[in-house]
C-alpha atoms as a PDB file:
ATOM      1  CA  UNK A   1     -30.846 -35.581  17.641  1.00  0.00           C
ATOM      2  CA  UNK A   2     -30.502 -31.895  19.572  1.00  0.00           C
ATOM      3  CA  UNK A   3     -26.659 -32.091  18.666  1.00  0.00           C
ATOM      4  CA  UNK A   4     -26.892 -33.209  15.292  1.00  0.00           C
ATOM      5  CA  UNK A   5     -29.403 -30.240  14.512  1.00  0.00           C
ATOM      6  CA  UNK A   6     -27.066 -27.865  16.472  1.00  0.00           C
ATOM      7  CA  UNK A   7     -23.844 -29.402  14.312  1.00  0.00           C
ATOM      8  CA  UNK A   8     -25.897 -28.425  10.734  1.00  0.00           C
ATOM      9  CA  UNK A   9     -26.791 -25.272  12.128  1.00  0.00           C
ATOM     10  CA  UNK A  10     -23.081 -24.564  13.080  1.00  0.00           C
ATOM     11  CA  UNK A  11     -21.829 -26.090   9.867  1.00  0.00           C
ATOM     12  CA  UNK A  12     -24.216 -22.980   8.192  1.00  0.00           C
ATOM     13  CA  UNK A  13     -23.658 -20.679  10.117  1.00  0.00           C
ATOM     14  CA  UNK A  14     -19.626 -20.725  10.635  1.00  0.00           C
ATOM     15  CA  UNK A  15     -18.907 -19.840   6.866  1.00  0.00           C
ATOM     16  CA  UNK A  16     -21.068 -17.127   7.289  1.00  0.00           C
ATOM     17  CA  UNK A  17     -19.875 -15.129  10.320  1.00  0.00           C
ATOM     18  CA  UNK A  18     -16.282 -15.785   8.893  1.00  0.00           C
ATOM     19  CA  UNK A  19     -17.586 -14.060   5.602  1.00  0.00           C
ATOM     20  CA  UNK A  20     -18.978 -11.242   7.741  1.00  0.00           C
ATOM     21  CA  UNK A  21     -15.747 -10.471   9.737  1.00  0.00           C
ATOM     22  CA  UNK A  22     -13.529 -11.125   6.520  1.00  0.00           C
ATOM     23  CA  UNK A  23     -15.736  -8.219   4.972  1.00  0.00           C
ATOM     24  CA  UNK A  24     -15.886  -6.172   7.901  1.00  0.00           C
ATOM     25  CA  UNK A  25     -11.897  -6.120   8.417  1.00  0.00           C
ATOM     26  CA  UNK A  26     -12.045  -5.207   4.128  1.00  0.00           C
ATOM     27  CA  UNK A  27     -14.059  -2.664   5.306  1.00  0.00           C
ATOM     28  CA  UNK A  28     -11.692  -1.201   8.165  1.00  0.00           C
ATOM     29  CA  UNK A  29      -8.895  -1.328   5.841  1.00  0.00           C
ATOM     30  CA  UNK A  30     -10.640   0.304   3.283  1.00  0.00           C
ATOM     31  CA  UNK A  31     -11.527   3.070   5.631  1.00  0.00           C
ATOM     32  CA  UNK A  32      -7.649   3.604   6.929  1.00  0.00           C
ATOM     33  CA  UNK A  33      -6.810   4.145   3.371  1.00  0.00           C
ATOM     34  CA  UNK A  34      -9.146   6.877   2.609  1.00  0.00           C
ATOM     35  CA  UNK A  35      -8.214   8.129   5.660  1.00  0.00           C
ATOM     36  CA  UNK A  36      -4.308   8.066   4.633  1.00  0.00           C
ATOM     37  CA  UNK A  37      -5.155   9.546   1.352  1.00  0.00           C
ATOM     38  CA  UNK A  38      -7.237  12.530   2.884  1.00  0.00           C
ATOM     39  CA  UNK A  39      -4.564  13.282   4.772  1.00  0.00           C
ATOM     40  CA  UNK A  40      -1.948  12.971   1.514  1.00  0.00           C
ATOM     41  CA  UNK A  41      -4.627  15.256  -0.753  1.00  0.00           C
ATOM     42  CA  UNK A  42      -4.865  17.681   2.614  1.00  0.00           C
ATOM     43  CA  UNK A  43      -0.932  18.046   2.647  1.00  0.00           C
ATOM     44  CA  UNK A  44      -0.975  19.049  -1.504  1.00  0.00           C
ATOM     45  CA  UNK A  45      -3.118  21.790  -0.994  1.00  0.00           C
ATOM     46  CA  UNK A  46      -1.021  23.005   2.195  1.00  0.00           C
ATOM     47  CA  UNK A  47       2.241  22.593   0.378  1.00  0.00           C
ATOM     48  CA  UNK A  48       1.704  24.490  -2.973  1.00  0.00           C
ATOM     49  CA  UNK A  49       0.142  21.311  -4.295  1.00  0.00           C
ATOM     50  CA  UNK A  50       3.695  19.524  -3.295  1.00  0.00           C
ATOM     51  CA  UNK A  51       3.187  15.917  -2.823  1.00  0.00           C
ATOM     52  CA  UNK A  52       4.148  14.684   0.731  1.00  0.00           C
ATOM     53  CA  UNK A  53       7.876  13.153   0.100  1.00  0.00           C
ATOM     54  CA  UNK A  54       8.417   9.344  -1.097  1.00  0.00           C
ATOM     55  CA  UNK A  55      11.592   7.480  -1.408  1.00  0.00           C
ATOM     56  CA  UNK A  56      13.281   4.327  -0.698  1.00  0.00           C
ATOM     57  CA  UNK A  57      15.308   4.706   2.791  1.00  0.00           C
ATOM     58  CA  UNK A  58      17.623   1.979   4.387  1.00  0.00           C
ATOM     59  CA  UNK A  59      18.084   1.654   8.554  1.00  0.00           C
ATOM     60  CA  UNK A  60      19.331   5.223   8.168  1.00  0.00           C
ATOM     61  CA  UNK A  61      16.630   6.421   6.055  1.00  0.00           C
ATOM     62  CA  UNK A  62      19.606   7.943   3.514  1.00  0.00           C
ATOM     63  CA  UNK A  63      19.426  10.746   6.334  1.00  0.00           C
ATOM     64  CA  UNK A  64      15.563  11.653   5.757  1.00  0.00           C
ATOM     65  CA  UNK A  65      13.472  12.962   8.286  1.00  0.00           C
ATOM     66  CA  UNK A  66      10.592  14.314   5.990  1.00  0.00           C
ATOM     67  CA  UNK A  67       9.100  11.010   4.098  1.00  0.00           C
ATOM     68  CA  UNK A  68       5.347  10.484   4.490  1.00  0.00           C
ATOM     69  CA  UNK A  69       6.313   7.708   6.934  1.00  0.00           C
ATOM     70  CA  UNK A  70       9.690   6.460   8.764  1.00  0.00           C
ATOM     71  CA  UNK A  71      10.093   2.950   9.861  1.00  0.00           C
ATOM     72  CA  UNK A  72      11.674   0.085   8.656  1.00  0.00           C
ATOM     73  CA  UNK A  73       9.132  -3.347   8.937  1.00  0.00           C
ATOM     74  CA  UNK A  74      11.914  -5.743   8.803  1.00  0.00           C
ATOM     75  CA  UNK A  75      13.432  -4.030  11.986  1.00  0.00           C
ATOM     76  CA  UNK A  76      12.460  -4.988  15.176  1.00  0.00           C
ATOM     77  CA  UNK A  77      12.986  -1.930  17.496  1.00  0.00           C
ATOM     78  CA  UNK A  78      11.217  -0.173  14.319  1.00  0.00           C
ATOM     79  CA  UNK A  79       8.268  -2.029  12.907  1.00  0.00           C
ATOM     80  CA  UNK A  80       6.589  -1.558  16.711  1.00  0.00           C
ATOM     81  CA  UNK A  81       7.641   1.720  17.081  1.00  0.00           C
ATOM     82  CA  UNK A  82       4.573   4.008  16.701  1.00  0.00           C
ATOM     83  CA  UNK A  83       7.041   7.357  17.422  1.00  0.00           C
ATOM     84  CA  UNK A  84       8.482   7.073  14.300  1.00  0.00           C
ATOM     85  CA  UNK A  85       4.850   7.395  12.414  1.00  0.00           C
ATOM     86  CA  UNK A  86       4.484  10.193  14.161  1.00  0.00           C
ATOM     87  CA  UNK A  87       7.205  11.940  13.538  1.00  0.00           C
ATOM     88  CA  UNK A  88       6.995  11.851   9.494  1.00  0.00           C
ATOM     89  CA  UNK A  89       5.828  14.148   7.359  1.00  0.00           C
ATOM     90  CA  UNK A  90       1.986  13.181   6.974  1.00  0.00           C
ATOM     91  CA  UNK A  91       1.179  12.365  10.371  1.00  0.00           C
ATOM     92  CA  UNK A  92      -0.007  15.510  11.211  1.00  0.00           C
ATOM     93  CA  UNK A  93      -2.708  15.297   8.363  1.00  0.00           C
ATOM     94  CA  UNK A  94      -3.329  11.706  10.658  1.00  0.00           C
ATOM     95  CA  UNK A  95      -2.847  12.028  13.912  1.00  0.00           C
ATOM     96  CA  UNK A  96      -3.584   8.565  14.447  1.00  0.00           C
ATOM     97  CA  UNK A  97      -1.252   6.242  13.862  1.00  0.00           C
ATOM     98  CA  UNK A  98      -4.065   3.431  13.910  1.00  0.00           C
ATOM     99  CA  UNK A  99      -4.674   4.468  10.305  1.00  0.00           C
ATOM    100  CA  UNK A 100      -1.614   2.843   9.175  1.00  0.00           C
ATOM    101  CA  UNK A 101      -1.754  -0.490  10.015  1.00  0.00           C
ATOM    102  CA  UNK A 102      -4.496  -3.070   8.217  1.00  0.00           C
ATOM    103  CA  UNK A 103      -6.522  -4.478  10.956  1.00  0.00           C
ATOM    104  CA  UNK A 104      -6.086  -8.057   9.520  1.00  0.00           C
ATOM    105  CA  UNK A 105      -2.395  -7.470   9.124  1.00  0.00           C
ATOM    106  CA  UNK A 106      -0.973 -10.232  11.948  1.00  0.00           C
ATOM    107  CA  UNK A 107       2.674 -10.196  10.761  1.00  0.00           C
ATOM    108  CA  UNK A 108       5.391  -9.589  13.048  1.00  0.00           C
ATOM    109  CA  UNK A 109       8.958  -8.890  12.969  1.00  0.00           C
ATOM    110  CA  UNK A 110      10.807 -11.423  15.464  1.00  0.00           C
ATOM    111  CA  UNK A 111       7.547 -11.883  17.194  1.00  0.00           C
ATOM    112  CA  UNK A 112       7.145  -8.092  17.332  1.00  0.00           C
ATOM    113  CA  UNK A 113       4.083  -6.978  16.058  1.00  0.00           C
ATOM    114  CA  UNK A 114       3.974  -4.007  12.912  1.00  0.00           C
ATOM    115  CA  UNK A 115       2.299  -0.998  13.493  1.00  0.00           C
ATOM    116  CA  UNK A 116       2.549  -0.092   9.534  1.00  0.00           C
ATOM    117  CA  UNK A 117       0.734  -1.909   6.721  1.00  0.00           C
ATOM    118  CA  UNK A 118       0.647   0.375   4.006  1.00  0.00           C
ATOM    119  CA  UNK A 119       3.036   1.710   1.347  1.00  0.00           C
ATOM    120  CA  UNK A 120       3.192   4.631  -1.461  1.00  0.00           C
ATOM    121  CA  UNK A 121       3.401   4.521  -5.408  1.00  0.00           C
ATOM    122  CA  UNK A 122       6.971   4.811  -6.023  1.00  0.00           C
ATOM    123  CA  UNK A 123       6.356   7.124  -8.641  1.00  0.00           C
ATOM    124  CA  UNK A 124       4.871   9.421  -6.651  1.00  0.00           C
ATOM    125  CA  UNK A 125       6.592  12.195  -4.198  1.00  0.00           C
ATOM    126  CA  UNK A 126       9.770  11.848  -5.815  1.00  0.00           C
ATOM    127  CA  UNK A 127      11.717  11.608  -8.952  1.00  0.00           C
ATOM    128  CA  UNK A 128      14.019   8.936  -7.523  1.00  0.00           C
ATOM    129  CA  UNK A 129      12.746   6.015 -10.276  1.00  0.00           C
ATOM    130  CA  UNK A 130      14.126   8.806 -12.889  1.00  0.00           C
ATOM    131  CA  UNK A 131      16.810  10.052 -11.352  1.00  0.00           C
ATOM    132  CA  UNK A 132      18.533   7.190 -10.270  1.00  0.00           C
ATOM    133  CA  UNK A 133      18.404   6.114 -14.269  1.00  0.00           C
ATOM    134  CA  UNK A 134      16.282   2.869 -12.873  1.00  0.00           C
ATOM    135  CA  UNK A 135      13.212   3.780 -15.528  1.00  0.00           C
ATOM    136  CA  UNK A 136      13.921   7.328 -17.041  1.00  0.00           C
ATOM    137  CA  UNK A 137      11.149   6.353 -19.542  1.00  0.00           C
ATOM    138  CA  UNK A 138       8.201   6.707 -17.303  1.00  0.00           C
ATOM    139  CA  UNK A 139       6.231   9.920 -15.415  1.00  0.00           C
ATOM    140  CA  UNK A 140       7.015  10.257 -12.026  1.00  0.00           C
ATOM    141  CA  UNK A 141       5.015  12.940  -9.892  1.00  0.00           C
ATOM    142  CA  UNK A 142       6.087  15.685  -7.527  1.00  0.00           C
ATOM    143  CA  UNK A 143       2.684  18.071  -7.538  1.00  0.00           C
ATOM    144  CA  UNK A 144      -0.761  17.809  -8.171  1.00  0.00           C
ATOM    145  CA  UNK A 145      -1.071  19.409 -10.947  1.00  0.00           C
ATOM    146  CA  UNK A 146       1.355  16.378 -12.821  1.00  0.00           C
ATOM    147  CA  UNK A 147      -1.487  14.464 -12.195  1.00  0.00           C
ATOM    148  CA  UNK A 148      -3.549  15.381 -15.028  1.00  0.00           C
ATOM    149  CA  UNK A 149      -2.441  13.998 -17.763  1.00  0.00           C
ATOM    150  CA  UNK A 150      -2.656  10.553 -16.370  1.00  0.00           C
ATOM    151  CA  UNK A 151      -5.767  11.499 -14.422  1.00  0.00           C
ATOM    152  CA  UNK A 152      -6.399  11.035 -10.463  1.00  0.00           C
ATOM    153  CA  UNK A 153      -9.276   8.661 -10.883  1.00  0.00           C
ATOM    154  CA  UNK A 154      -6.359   6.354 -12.549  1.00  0.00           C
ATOM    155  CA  UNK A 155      -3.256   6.575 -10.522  1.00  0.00           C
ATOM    156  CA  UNK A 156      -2.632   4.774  -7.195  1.00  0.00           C
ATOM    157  CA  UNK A 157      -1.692   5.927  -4.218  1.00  0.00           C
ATOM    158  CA  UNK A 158      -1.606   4.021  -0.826  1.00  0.00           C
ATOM    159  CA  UNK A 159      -1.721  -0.054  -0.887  1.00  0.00           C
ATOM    160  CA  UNK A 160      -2.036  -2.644   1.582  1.00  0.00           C
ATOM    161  CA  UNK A 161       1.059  -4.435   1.330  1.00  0.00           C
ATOM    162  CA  UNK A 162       1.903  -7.995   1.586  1.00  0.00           C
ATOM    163  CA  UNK A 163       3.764  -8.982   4.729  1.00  0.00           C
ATOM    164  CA  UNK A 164       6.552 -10.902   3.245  1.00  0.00           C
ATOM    165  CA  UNK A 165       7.292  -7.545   1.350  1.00  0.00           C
ATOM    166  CA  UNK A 166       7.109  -4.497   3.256  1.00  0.00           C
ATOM    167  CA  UNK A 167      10.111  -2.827   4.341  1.00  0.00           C
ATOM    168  CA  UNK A 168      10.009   0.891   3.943  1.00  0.00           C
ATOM    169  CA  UNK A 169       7.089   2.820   3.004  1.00  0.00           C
ATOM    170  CA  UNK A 170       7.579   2.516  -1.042  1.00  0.00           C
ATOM    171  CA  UNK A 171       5.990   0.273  -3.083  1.00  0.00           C
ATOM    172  CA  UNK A 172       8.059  -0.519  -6.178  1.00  0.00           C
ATOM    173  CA  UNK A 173       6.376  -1.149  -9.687  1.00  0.00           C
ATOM    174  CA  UNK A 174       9.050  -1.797 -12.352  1.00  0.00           C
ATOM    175  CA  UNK A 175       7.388  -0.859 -15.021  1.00  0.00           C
ATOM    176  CA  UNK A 176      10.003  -2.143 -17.642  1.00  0.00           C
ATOM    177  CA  UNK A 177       9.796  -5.394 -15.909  1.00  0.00           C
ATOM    178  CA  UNK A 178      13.001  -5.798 -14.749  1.00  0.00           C
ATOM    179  CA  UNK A 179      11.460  -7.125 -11.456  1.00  0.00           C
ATOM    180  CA  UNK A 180       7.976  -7.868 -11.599  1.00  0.00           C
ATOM    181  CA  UNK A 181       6.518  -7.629  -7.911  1.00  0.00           C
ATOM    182  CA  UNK A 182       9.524  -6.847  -6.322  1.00  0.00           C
ATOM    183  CA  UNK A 183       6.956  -5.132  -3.468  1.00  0.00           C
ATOM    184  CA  UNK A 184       3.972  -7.528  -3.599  1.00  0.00           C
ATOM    185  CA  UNK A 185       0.266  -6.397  -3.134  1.00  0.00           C
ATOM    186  CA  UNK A 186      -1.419  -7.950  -0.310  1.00  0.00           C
ATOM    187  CA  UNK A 187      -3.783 -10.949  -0.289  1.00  0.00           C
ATOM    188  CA  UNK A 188      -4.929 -10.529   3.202  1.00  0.00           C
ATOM    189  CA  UNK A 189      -8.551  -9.382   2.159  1.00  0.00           C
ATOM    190  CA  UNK A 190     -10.619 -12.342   0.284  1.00  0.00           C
ATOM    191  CA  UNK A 191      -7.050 -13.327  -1.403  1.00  0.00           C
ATOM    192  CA  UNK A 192      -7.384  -9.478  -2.773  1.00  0.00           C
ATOM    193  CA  UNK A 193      -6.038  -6.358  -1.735  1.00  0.00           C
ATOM    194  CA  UNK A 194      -7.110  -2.759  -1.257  1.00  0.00           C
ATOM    195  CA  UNK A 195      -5.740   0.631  -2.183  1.00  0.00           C
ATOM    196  CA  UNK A 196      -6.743   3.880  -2.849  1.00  0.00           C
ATOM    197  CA  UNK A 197      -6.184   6.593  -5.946  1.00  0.00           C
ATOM    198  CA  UNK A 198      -5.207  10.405  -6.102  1.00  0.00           C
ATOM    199  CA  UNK A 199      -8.731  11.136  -6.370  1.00  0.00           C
ATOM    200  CA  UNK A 200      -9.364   9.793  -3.120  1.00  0.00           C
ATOM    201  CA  UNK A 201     -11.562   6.781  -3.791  1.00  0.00           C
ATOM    202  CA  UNK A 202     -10.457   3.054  -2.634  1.00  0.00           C
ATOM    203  CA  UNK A 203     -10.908   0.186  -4.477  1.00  0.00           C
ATOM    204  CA  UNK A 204     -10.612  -3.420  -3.615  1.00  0.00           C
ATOM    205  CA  UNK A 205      -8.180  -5.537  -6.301  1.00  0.00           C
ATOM    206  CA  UNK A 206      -9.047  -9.442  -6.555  1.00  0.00           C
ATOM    207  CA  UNK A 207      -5.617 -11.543  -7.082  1.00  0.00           C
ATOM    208  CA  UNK A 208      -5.783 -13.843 -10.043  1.00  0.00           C
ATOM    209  CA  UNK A 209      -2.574 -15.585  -9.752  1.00  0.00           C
ATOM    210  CA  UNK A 210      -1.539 -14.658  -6.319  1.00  0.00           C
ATOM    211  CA  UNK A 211       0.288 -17.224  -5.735  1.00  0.00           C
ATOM    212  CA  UNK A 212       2.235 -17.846  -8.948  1.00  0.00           C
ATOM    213  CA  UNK A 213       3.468 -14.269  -8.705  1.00  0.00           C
ATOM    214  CA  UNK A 214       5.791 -14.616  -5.685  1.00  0.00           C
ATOM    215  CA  UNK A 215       6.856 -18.087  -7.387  1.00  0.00           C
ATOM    216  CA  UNK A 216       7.517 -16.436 -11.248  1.00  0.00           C
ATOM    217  CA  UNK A 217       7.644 -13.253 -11.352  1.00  0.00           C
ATOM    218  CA  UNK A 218       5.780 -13.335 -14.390  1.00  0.00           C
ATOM    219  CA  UNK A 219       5.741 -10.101 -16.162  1.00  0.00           C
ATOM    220  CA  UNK A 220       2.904 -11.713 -18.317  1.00  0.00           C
ATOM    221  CA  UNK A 221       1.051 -12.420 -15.082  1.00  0.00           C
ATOM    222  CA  UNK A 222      -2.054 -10.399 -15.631  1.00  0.00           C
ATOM    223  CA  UNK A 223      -2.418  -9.302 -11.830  1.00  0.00           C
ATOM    224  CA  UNK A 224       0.875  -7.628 -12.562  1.00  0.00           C
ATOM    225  CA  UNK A 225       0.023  -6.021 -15.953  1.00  0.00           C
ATOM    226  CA  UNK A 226      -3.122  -4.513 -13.868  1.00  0.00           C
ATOM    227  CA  UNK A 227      -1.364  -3.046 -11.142  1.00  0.00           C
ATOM    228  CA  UNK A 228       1.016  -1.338 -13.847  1.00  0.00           C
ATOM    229  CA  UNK A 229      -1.744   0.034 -15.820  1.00  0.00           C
ATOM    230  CA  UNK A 230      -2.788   2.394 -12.762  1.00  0.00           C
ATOM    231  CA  UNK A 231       0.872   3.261 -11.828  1.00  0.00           C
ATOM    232  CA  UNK A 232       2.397   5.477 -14.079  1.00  0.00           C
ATOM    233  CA  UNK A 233       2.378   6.519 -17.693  1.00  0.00           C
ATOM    234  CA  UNK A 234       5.269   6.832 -20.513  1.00  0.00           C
ATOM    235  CA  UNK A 235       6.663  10.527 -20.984  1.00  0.00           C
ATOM    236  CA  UNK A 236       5.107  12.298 -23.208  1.00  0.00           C
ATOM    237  CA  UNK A 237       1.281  10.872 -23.180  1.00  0.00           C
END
């Protein structure tokens, strides 16, 4: 009788404390983002209201030493490397290279774990989605002050990233759709993920169709059309 009233009381209780740590690892993530964008806001108003630098890099990192962070995740020797953090261009708005990596983020490179979690808007600290005539239709953003017309409150900035995804530190949102989700959002958090905006508030998104979109692609999938709505705007609005 003792251990059938101990087995209902575990069978309550077990979906519970799961609930609780599954909220309180949200929570930590939530906290390294704000953290991250502090630091990015910090480096504006340091820099002439410059945004910290954002591109795409390959195992050379096209010869950049300046990006808000270095390190490939798809590279061994790099993905554990916590050096390379701290030698990019935001760290020392950081100085903690804990901040970078999701605390429920378990994914590991040839069994080595990642020390980064998080990636950057790709249309922001650069105008490489113009310039490289990928999407000349679209705003990219270089300063704060670009930021207006689009608003802070409504623009992205850092995201958790999914782990089958990350590579360098830029997220890329096609926002013709030529490759829906080619960097996938995270599910790691309540099959959600979190990210924070230029105004430096986080938000946590829920994932509809999380798992159709690595299987389609679907530029009608509505968890993509809300990521693009807080990416970027067309020229001239």
């Amino acid at each position: 009788m003792v251990i059938a009233v101990i087995a209902i009381v575990a069978a309550i209780l077990l979906p519970a404390l799961s609930a609780a740590k599954s909220k309180s690892l949200q929570t930590a993530c939530e906290n390294n983002l704000e953290q991250l964008t502090t630091g990015w806001l910090m480096y504006a108003g340091d820099n002439d209201s410059k945004l910290v630098e954002n591109i795409p890099f390959t195992g050379v990192f096209f010869g950049k030493t300046n990006v808000w962070a270095l390190g490939d995740m798809t590279v061994a020797s790099q993905c554990s490397d916590p050096l390379l953090l701290q030698q990019s261009e935001l760290y020392p708005y950081t100085s903690s290279t804990p901040v970078y990596h999701c605390p429920a983020d378990l994914s590991t490179t040839n069994g080595v774990p990642r020390v980064r979690s998080y990636s950057m808007n790709g249309w922001l600290g650069s105008r490489y989605m113009n310039t490289t005539g990928i999407e000349p239709g679209y705003r990219t953003y270089i300063k704060e002050s670009e930021m207006v017309t689009k608003g802070t409150s409504l623009l992205w900035v850092f995201m958790d990233e999914h782990e089958a995804s990350i590579n360098d530190s830029f997220f890329n949102v096609t926002m013709d759709d030529s490759r829906p989700f080619q960097s996938l959002p995270s599910n790691r958090h309540r099959r959600g993920y979190n990210l924070s905006f230029a105004d430096g508030h986080v938000e946590h998104y829920r994932l509809l169709n999380v798992y159709q979109v690595a299987a389609s692609n679907s530029s009608s999938n509505s968890d993509w059309i809300a990521l693009k709505q807080i990416t970027t705007i067309p020229w001239g609005q």
